[in-house]
C-alpha atoms as a PDB file:
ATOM      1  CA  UNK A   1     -66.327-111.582 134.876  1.00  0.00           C
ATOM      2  CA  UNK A   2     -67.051-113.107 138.170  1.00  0.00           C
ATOM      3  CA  UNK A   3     -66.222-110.855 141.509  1.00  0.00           C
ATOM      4  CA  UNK A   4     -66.925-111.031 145.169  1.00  0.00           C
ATOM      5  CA  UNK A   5     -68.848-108.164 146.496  1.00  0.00           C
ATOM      6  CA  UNK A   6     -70.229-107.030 149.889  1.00  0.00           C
ATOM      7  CA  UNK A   7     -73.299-105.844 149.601  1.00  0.00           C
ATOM      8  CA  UNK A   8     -76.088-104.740 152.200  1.00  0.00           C
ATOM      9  CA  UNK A   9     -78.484-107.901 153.182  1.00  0.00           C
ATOM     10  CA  UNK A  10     -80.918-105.287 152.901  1.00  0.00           C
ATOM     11  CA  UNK A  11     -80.074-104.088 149.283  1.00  0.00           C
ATOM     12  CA  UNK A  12     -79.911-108.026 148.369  1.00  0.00           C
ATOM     13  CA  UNK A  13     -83.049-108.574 149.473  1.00  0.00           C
ATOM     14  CA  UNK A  14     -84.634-105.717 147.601  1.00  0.00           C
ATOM     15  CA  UNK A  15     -83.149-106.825 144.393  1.00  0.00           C
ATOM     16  CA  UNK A  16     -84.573-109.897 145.171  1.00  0.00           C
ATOM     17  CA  UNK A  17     -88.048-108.048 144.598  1.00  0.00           C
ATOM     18  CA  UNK A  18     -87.096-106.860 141.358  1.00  0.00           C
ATOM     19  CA  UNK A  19     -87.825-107.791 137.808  1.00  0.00           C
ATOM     20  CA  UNK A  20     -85.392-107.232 135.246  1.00  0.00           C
ATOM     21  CA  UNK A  21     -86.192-103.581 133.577  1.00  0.00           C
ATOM     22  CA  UNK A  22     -83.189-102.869 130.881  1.00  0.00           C
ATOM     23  CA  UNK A  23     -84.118 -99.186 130.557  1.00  0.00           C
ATOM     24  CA  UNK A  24     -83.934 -98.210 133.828  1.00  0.00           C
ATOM     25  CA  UNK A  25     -80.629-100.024 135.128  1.00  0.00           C
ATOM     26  CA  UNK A  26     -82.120-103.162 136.067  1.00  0.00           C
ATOM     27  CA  UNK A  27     -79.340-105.784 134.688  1.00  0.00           C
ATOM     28  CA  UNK A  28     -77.449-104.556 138.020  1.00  0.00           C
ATOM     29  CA  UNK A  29     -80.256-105.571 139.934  1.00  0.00           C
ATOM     30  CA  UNK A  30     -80.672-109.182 137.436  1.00  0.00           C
ATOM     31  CA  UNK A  31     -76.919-109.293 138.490  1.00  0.00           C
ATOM     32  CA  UNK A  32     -77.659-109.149 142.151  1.00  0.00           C
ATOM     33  CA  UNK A  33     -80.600-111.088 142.076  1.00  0.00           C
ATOM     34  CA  UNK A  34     -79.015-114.043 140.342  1.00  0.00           C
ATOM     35  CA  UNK A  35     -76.086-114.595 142.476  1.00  0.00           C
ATOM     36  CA  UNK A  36     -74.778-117.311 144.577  1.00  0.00           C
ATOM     37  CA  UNK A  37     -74.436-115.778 148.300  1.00  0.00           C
ATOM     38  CA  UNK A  38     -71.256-116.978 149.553  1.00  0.00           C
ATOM     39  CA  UNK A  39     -72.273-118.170 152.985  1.00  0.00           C
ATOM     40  CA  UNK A  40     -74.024-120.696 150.277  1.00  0.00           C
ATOM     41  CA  UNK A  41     -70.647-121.467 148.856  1.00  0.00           C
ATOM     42  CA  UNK A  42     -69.121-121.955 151.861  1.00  0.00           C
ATOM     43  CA  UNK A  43     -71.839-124.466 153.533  1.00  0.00           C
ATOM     44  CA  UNK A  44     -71.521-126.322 150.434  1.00  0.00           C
ATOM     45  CA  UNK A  45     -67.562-126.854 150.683  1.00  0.00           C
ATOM     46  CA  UNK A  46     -67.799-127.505 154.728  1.00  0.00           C
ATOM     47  CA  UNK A  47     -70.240-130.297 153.991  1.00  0.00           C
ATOM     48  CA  UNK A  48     -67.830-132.097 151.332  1.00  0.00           C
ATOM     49  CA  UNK A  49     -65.117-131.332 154.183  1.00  0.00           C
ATOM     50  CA  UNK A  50     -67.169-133.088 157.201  1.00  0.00           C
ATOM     51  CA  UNK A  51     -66.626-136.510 155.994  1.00  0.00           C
ATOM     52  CA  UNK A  52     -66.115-139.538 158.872  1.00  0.00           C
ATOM     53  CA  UNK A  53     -63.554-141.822 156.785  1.00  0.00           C
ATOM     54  CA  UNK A  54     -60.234-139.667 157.701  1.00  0.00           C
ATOM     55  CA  UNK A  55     -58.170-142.011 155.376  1.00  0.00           C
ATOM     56  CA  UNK A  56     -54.964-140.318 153.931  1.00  0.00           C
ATOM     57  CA  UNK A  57     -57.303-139.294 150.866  1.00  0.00           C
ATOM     58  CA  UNK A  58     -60.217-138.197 152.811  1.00  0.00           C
ATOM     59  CA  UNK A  59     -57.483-136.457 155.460  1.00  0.00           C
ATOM     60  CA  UNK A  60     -55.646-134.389 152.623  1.00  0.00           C
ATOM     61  CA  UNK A  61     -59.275-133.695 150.792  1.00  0.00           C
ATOM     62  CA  UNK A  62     -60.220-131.907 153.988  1.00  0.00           C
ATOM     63  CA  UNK A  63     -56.954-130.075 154.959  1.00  0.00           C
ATOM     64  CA  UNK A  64     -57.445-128.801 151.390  1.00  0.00           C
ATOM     65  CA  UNK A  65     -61.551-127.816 151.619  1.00  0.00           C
ATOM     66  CA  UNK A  66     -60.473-126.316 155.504  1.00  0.00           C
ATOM     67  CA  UNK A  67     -57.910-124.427 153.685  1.00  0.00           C
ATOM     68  CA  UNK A  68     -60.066-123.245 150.867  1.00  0.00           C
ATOM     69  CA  UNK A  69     -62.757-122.028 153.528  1.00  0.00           C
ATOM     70  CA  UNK A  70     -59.979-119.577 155.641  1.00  0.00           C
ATOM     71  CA  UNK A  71     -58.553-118.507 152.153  1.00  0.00           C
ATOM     72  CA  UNK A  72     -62.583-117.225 151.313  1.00  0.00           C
ATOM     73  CA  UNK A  73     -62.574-115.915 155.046  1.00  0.00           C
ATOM     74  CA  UNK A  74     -59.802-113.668 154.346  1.00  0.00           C
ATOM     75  CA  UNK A  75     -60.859-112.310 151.127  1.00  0.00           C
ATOM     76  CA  UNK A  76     -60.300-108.753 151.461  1.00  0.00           C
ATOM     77  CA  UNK A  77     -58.626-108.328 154.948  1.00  0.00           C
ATOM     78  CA  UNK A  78     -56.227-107.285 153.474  1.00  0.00           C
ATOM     79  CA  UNK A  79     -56.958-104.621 151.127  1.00  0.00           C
ATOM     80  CA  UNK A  80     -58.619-102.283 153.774  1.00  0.00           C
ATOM     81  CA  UNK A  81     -55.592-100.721 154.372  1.00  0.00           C
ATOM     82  CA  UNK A  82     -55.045 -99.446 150.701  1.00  0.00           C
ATOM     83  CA  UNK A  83     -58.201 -97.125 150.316  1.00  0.00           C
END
């Protein structure tokens, strides 16, 4: 399963320091350590969307990787209110 988190920067960077220890908890930390941060994610889809040729291919390709970036954005605006 595959989920979007928010976690410290500080407890990302100490899992970062850990090795994996499956005794003691420490696929959690393999978990953390392994991930993709999603300001990484995002750079990579705004650099696909910052092409120069704004043909009607290239325009629609971009509309859809701008969209793609507010949809990631917005990721859990909304369910603040529910807790």
């Amino acid at each position: 399963m595959k989920l979007i988190i928010d976690i410290p920067e500080d407890v990302y960077e100490e899992c970062q320091g850990h090795i994996y220890f499956p005794d003691t908890g420490g696929e959690l930390f393999n978990t953390v350590k392994n991930g993709t941060p999603l300001d990484d994610i995002k750079a990579e889809i705004q650099a696909e969307a910052e092409v120069e040729d704004l043909s009607m291919y290239n325009a629609g390709m971009n509309f859809g990787l701008d969209l793609a970036l507010e949809i990631i954005d917005n990721i859990g605006k909304g369910s603040e209110d529910k807790e």
